[in-house]
N, C-alpha and C. Protein backbone atom coordinates (compact mmCIF):
# COMPACT_ATOMS: atom_id res chain seq x y z
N UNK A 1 -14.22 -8.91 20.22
CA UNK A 1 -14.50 -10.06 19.36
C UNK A 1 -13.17 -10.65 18.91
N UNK A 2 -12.95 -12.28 19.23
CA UNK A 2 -12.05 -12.46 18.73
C UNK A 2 -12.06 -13.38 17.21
N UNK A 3 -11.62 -13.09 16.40
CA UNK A 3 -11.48 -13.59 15.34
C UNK A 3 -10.48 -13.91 14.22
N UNK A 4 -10.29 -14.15 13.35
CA UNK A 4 -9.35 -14.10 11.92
C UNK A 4 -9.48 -14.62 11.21
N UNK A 5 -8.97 -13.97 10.23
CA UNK A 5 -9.27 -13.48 9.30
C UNK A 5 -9.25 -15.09 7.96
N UNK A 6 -10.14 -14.46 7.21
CA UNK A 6 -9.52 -15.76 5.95
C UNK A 6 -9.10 -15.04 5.20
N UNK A 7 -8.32 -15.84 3.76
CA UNK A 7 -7.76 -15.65 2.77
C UNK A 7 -8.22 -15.16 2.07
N UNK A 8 -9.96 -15.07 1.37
CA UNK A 8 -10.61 -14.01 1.24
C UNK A 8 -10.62 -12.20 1.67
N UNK A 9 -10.67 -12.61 2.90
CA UNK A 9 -10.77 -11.24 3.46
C UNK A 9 -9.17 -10.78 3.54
N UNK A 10 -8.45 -11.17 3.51
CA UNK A 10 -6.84 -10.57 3.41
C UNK A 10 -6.97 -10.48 1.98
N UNK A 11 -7.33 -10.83 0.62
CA UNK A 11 -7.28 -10.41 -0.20
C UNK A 11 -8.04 -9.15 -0.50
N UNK A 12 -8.79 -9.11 0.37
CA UNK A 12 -9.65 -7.98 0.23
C UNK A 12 -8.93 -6.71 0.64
N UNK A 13 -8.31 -6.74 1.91
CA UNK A 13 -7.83 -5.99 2.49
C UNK A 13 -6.55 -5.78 1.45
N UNK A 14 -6.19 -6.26 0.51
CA UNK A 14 -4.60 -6.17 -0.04
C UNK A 14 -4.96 -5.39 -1.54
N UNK A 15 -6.22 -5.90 -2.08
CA UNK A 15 -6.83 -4.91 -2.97
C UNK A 15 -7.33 -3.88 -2.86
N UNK A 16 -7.53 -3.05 -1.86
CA UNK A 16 -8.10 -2.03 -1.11
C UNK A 16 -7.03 -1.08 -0.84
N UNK A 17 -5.54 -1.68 -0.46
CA UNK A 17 -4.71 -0.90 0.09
C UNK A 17 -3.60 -0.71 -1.12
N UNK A 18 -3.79 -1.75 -2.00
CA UNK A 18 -3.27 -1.45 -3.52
C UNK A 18 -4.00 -0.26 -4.26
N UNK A 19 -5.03 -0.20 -4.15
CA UNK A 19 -5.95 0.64 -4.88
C UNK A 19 -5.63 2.43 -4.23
N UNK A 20 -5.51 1.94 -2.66
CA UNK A 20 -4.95 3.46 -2.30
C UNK A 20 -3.76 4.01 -2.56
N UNK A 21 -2.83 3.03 -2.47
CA UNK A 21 -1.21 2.85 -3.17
C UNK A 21 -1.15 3.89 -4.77
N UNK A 22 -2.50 3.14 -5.86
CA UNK A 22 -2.02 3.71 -6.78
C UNK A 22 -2.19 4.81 -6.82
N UNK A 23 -3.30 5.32 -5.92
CA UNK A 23 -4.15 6.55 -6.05
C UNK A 23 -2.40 7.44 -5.67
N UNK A 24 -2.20 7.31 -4.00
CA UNK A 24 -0.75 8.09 -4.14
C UNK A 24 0.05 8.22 -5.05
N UNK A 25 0.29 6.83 -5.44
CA UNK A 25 1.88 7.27 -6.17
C UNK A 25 1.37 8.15 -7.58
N UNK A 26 0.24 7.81 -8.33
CA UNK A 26 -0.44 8.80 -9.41
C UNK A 26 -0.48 10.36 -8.79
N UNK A 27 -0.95 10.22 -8.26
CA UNK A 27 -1.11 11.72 -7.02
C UNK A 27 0.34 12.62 -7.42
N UNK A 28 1.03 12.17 -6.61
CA UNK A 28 2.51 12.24 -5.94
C UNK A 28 3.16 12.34 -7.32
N UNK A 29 2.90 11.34 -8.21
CA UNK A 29 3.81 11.59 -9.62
C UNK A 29 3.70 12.88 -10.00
N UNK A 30 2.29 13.36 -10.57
CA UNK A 30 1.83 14.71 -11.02
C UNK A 30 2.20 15.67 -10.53
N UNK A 31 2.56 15.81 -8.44
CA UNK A 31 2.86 16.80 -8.12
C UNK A 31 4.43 17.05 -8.29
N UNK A 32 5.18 16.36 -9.12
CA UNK A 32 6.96 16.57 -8.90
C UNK A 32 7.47 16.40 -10.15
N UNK A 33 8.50 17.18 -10.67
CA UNK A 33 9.25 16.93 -12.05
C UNK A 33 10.21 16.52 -11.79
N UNK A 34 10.96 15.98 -10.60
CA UNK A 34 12.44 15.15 -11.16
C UNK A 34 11.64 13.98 -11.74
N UNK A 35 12.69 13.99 -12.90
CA UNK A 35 12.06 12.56 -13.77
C UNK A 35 12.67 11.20 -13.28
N UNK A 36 13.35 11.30 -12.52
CA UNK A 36 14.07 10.07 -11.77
C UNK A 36 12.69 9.56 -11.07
N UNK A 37 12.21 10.36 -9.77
CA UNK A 37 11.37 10.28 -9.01
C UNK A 37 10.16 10.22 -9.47
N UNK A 38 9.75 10.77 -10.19
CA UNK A 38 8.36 10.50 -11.37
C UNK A 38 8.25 8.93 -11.98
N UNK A 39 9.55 8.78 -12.61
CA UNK A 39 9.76 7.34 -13.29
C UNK A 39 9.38 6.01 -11.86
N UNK A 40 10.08 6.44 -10.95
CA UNK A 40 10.04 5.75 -10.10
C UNK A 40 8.41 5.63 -9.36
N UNK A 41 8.20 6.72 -8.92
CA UNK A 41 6.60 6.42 -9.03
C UNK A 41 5.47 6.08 -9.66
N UNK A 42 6.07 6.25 -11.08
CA UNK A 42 4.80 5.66 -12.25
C UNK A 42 5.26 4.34 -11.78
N UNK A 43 6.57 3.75 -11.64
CA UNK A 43 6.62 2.03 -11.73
C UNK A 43 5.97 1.37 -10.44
N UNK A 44 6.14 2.43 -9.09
CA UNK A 44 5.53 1.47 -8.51
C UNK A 44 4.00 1.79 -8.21
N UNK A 45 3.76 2.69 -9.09
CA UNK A 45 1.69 2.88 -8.97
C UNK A 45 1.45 1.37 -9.98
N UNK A 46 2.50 1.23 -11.61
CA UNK A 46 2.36 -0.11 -12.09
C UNK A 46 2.78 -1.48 -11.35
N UNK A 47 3.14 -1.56 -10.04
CA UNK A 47 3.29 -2.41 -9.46
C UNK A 47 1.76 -2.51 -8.77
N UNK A 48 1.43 -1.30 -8.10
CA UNK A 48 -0.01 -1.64 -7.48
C UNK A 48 -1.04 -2.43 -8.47
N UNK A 49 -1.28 -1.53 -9.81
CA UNK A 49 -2.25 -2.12 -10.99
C UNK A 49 -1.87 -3.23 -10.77
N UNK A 50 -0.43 -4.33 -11.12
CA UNK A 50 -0.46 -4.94 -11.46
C UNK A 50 -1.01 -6.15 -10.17
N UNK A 51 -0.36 -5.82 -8.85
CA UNK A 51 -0.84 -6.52 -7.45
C UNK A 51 -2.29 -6.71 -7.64
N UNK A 52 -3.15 -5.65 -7.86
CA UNK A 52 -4.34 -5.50 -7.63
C UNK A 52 -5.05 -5.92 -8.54
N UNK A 53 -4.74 -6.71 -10.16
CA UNK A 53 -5.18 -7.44 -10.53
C UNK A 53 -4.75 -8.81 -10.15
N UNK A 54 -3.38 -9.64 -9.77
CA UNK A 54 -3.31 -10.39 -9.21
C UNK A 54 -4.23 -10.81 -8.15
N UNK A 55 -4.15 -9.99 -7.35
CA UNK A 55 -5.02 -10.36 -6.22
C UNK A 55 -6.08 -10.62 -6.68
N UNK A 56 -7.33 -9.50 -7.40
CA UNK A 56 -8.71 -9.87 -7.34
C UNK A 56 -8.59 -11.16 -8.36
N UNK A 57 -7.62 -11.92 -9.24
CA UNK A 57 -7.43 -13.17 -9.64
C UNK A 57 -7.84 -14.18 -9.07
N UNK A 58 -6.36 -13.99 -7.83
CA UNK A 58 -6.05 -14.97 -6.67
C UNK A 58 -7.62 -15.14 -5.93
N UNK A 59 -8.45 -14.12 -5.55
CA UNK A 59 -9.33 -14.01 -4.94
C UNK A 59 -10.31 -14.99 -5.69
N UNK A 60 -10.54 -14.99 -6.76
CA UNK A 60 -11.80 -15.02 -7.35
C UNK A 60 -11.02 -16.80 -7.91
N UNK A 61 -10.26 -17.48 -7.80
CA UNK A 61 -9.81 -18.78 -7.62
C UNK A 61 -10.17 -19.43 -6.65
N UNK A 62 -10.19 -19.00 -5.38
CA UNK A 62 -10.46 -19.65 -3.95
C UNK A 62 -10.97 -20.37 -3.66
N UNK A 63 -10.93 -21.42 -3.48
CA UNK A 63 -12.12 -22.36 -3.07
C UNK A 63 -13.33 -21.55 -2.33
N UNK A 64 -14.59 -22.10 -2.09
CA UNK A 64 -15.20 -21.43 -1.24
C UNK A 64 -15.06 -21.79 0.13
N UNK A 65 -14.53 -22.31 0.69
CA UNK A 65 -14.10 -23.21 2.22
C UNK A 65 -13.03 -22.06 2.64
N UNK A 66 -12.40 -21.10 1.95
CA UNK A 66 -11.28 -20.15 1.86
C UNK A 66 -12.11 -18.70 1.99
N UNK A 67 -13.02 -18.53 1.69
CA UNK A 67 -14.16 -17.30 1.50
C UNK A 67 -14.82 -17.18 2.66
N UNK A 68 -15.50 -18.41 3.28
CA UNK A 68 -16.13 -18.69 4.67
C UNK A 68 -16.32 -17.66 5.70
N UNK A 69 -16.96 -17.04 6.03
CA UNK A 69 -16.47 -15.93 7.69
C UNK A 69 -15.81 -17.01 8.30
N UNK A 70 -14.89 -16.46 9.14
CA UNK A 70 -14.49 -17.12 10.73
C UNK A 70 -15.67 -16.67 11.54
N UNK A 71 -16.28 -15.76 11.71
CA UNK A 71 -17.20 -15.10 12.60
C UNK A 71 -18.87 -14.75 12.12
N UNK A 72 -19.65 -15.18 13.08
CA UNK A 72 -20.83 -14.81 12.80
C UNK A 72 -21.09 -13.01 12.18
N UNK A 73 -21.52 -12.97 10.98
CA UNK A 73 -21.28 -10.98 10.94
C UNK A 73 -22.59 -10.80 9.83
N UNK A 74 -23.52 -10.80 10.48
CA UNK A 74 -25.09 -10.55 9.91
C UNK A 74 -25.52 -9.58 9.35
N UNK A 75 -24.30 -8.16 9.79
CA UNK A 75 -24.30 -6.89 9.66
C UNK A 75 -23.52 -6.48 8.51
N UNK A 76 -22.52 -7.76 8.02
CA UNK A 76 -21.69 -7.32 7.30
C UNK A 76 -20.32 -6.23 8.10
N UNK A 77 -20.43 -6.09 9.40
CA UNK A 77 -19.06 -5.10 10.01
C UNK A 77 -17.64 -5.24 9.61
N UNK A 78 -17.66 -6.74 9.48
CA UNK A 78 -16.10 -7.51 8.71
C UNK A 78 -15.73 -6.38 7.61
N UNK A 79 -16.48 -6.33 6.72
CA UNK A 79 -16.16 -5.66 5.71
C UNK A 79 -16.05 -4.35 5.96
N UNK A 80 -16.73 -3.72 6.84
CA UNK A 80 -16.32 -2.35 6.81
C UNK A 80 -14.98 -1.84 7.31
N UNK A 81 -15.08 -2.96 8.74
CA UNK A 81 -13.76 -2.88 9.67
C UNK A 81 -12.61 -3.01 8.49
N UNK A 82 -12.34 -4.41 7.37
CA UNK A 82 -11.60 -4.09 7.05
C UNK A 82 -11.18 -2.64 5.82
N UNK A 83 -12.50 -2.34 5.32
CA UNK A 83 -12.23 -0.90 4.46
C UNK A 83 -11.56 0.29 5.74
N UNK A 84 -11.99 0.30 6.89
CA UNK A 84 -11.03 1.04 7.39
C UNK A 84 -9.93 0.86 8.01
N UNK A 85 -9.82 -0.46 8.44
CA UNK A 85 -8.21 -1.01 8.59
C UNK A 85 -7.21 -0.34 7.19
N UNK A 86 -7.63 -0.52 6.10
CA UNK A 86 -7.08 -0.36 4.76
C UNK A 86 -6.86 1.09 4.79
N UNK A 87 -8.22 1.81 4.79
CA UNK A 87 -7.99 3.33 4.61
C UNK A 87 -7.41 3.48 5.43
N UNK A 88 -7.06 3.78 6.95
CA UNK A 88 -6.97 4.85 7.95
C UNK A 88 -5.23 4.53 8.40
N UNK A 89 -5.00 2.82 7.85
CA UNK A 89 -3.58 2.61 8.38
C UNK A 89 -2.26 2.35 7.54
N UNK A 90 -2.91 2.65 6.34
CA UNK A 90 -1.60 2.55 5.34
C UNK A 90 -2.03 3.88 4.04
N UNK A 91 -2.32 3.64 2.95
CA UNK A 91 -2.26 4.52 2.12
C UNK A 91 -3.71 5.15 2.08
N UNK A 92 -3.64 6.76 2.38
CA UNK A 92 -5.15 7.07 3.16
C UNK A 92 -6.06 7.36 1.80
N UNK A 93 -7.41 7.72 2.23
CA UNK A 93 -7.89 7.64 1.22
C UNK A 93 -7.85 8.98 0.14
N UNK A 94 -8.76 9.33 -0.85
CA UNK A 94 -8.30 10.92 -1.31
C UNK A 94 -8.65 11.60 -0.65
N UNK A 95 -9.51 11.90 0.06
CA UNK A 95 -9.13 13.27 0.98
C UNK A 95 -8.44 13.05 1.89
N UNK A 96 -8.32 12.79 2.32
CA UNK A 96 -6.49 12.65 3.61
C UNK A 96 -5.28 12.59 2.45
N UNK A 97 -5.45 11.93 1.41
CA UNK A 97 -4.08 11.75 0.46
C UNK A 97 -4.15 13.20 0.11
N UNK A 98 -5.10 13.94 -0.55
CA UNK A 98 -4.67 15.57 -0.58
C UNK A 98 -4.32 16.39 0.04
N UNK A 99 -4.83 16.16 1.80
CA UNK A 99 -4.08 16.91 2.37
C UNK A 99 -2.91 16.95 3.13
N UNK A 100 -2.63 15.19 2.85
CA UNK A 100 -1.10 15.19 3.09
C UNK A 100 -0.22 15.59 2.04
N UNK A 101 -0.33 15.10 0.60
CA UNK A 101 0.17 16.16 -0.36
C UNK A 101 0.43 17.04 -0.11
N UNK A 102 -0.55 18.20 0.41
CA UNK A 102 -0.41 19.56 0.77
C UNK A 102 1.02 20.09 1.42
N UNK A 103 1.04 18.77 2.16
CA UNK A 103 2.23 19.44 2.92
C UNK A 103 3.42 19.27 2.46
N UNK A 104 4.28 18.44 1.35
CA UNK A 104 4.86 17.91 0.74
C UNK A 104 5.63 19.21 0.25
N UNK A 105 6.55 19.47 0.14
CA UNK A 105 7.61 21.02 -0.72
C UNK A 105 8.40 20.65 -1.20
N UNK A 106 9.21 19.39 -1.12
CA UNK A 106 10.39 18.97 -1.83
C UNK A 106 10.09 17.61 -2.39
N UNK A 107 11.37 16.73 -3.53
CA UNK A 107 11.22 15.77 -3.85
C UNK A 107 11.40 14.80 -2.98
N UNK A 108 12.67 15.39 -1.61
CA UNK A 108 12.61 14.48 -0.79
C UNK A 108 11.58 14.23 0.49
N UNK A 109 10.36 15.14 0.74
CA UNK A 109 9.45 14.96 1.36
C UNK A 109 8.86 13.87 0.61
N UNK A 110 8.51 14.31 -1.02
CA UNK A 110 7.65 13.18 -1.46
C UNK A 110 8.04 11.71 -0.97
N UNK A 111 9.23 11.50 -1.17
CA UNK A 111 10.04 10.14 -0.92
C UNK A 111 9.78 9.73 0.54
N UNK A 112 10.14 10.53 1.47
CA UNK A 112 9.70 10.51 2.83
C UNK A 112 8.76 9.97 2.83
N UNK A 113 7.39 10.52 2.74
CA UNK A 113 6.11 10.26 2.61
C UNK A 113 5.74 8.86 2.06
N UNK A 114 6.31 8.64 0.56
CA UNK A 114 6.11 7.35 0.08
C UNK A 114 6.75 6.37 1.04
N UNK A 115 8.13 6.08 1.64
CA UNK A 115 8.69 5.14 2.21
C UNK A 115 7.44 5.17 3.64
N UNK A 116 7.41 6.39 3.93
CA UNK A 116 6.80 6.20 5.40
C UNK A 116 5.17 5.15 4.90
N UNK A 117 4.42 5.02 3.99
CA UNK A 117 3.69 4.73 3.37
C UNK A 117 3.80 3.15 2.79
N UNK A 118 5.17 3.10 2.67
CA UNK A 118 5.47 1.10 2.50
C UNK A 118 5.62 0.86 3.61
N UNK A 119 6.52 1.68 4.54
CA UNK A 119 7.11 1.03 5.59
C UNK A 119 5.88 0.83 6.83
N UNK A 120 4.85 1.41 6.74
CA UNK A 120 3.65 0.73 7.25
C UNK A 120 2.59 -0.64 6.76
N UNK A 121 3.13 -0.37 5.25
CA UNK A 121 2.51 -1.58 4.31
C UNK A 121 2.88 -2.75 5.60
N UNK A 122 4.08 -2.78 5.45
CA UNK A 122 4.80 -3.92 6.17
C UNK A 122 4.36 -4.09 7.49
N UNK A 123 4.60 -3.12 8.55
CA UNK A 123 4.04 -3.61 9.95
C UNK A 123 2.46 -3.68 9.46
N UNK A 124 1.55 -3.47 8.78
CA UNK A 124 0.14 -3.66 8.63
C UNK A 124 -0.09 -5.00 8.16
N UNK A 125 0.42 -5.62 7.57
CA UNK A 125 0.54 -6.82 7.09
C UNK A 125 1.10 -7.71 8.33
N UNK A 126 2.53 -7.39 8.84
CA UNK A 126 2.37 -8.33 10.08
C UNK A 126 1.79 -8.16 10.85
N UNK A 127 0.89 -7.22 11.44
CA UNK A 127 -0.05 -7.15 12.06
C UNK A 127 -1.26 -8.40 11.77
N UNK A 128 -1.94 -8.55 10.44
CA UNK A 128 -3.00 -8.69 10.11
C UNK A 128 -2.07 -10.45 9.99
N UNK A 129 -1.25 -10.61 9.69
CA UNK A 129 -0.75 -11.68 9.70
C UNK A 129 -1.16 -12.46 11.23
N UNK A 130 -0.82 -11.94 12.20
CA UNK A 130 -1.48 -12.44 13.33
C UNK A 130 -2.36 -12.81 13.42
N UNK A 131 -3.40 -11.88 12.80
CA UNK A 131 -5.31 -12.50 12.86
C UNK A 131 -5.54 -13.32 11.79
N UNK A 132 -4.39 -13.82 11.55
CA UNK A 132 -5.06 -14.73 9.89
C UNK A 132 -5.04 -16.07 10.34
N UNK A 133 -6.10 -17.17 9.69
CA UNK A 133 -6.42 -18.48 9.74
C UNK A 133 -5.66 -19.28 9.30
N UNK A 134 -5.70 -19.04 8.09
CA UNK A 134 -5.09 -20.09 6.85
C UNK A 134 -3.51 -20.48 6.30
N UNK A 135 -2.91 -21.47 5.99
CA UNK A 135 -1.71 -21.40 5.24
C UNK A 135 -1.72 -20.55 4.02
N UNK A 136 -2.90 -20.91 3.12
CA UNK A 136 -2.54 -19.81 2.36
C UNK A 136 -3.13 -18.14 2.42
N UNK A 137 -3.67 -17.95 3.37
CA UNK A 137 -3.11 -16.23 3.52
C UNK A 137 -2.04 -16.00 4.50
N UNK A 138 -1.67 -17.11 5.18
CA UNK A 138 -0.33 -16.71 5.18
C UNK A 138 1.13 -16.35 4.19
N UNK A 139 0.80 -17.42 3.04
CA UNK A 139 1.93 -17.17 2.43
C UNK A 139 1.71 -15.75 1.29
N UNK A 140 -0.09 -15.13 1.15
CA UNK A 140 0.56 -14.01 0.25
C UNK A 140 0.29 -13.01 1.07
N UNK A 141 0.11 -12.83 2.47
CA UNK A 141 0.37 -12.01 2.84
C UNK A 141 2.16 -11.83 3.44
N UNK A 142 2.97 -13.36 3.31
CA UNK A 142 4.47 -13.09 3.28
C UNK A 142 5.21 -12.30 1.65
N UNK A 143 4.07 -12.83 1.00
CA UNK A 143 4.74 -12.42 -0.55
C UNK A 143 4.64 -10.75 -0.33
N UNK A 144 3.41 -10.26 0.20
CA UNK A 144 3.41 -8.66 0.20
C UNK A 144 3.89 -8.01 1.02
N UNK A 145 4.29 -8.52 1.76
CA UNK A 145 5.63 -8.21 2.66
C UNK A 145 7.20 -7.92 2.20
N UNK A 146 6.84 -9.06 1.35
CA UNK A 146 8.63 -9.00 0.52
C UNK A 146 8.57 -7.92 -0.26
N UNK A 147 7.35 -7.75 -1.12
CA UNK A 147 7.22 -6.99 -2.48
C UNK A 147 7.15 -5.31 -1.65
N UNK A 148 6.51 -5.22 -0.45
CA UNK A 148 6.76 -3.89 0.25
C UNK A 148 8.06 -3.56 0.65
N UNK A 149 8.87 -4.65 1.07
CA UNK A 149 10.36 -4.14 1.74
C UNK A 149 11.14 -4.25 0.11
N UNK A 150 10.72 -4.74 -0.84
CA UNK A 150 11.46 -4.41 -2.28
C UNK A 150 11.12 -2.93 -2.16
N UNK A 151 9.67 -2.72 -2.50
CA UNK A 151 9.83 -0.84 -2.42
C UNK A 151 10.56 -0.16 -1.59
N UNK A 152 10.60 -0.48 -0.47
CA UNK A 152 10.98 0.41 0.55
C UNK A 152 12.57 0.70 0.08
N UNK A 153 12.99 -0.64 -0.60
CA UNK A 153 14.63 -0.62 -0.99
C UNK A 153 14.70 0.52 -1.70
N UNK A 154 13.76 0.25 -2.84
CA UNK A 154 14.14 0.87 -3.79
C UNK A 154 13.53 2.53 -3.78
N UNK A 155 12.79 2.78 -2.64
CA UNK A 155 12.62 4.56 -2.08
C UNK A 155 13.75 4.74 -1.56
N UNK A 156 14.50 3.91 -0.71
CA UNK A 156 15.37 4.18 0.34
C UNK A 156 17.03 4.63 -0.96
N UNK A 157 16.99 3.79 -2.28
CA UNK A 157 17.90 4.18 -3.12
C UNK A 157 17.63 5.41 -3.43
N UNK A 158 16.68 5.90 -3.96
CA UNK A 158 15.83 7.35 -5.13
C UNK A 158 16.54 8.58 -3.06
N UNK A 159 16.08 7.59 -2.42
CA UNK A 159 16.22 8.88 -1.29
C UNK A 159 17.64 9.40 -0.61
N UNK A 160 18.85 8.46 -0.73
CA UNK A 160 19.50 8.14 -0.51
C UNK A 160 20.33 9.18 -1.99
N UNK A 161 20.21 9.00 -2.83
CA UNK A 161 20.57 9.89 -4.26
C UNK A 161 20.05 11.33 -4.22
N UNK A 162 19.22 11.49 -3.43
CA UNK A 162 18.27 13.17 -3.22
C UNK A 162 19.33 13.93 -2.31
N UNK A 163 19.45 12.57 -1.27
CA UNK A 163 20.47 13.39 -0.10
C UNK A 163 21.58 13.96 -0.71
N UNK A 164 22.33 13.33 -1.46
CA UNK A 164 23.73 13.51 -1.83
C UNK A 164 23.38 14.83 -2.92
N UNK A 165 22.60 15.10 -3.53
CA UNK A 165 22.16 16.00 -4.76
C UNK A 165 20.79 17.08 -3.81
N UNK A 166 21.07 17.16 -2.90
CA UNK A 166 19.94 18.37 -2.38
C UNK A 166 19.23 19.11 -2.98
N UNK A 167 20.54 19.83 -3.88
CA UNK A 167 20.25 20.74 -4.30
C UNK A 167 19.14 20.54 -5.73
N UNK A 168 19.42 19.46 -5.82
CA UNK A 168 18.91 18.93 -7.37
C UNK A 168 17.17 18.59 -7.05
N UNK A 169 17.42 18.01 -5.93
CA UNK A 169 15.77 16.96 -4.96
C UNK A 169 15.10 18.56 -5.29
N UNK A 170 15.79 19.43 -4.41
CA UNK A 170 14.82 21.31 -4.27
C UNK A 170 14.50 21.51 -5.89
N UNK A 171 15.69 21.76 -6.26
CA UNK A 171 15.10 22.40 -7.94
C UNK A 171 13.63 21.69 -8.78
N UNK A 172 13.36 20.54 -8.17
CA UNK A 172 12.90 19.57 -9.04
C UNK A 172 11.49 19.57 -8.67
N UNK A 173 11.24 20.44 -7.83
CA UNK A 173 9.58 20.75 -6.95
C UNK A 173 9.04 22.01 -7.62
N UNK A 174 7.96 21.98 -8.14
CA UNK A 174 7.08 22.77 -8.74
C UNK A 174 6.43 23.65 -7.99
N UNK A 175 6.76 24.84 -7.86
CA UNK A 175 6.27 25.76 -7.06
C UNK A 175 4.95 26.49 -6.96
């Protein structure tokens, strides 16, 4: 089936994958005591809250000509396809988020994990950018693009400070 997407349904998909976002970084906070890395994850789980009220905002503004299917879907599949586009390819849902936790032993796995976790934000978004209709889900799916490679900066700093302090990233994991 070929189709794409509207501005609706990319908001959908961006509140969905915010919502799994916070669930990690809340997750992920609880399991680690460097307070560097804690701080840093409470701010960007408050970046998700805050996306994910933006969005269902932005959403609920739309014209309805912006809401529209592109595609005949009688079944409603649109919507599911995109709940698992959301779950399965960027921040998974809680049971997959626990048992990737699981595997997590240091502060710099956590970090690992989180960057590996934006840095899909981003190819998932240009991905979905392809199937999109509209000028404007083009431009906030460019805005969540930017706001993902801001995180990624700012994991790639917290990770980049772990390296140099090893020893500090180890001490800081709760055994």
């Amino acid at each position: 089936m070929i189709f794409c997407f509207n501005a609706g349904e990319v908001f959908d998909v961006a509140i969905r994958i915010e919502k799994n976002g916070i669930s990690f970084y809340e997750k992920a906070q609880q399991a680690i005591d460097d307070p560097e890395v804690k701080a840093l994850f409470s701010a960007l789980a408050g970046d998700g809250e805050k996306h994910k009220r933006q969005f269902e905002e932005f959403k609920a503004e739309l014209p309805q000509e912006l809401k529209q299917p592109t595609v005949q879907d009688p079944d409603n599949e649109l919507e599911k396809y995109i709940g698992v586009l959301a779950d399965n390819h960027v921040f998974s849902t809680d049971k997959s988020l626990e048992q990737e936790l699981a595997t997590v032993k240091t502060v710099s796995d956590a970090l690992d994990m989180a960057m590996r976790f934006e840095k899909d934000s981003v190819i998932f978004y240009l991905s979905l950018k392809e199937a999109t209709c509209e000028g404007r889900a083009f431009e906030l799916i460019d805005a969540l693009i930017k706001e993902k490679q801001h995180h990624v900066q700012r994991l790639s700093v917290q990770t980049q400070k772990c390296s140099a302090d090893v020893k500090e990233c180890l001490l800081n994991w709760p055994s």
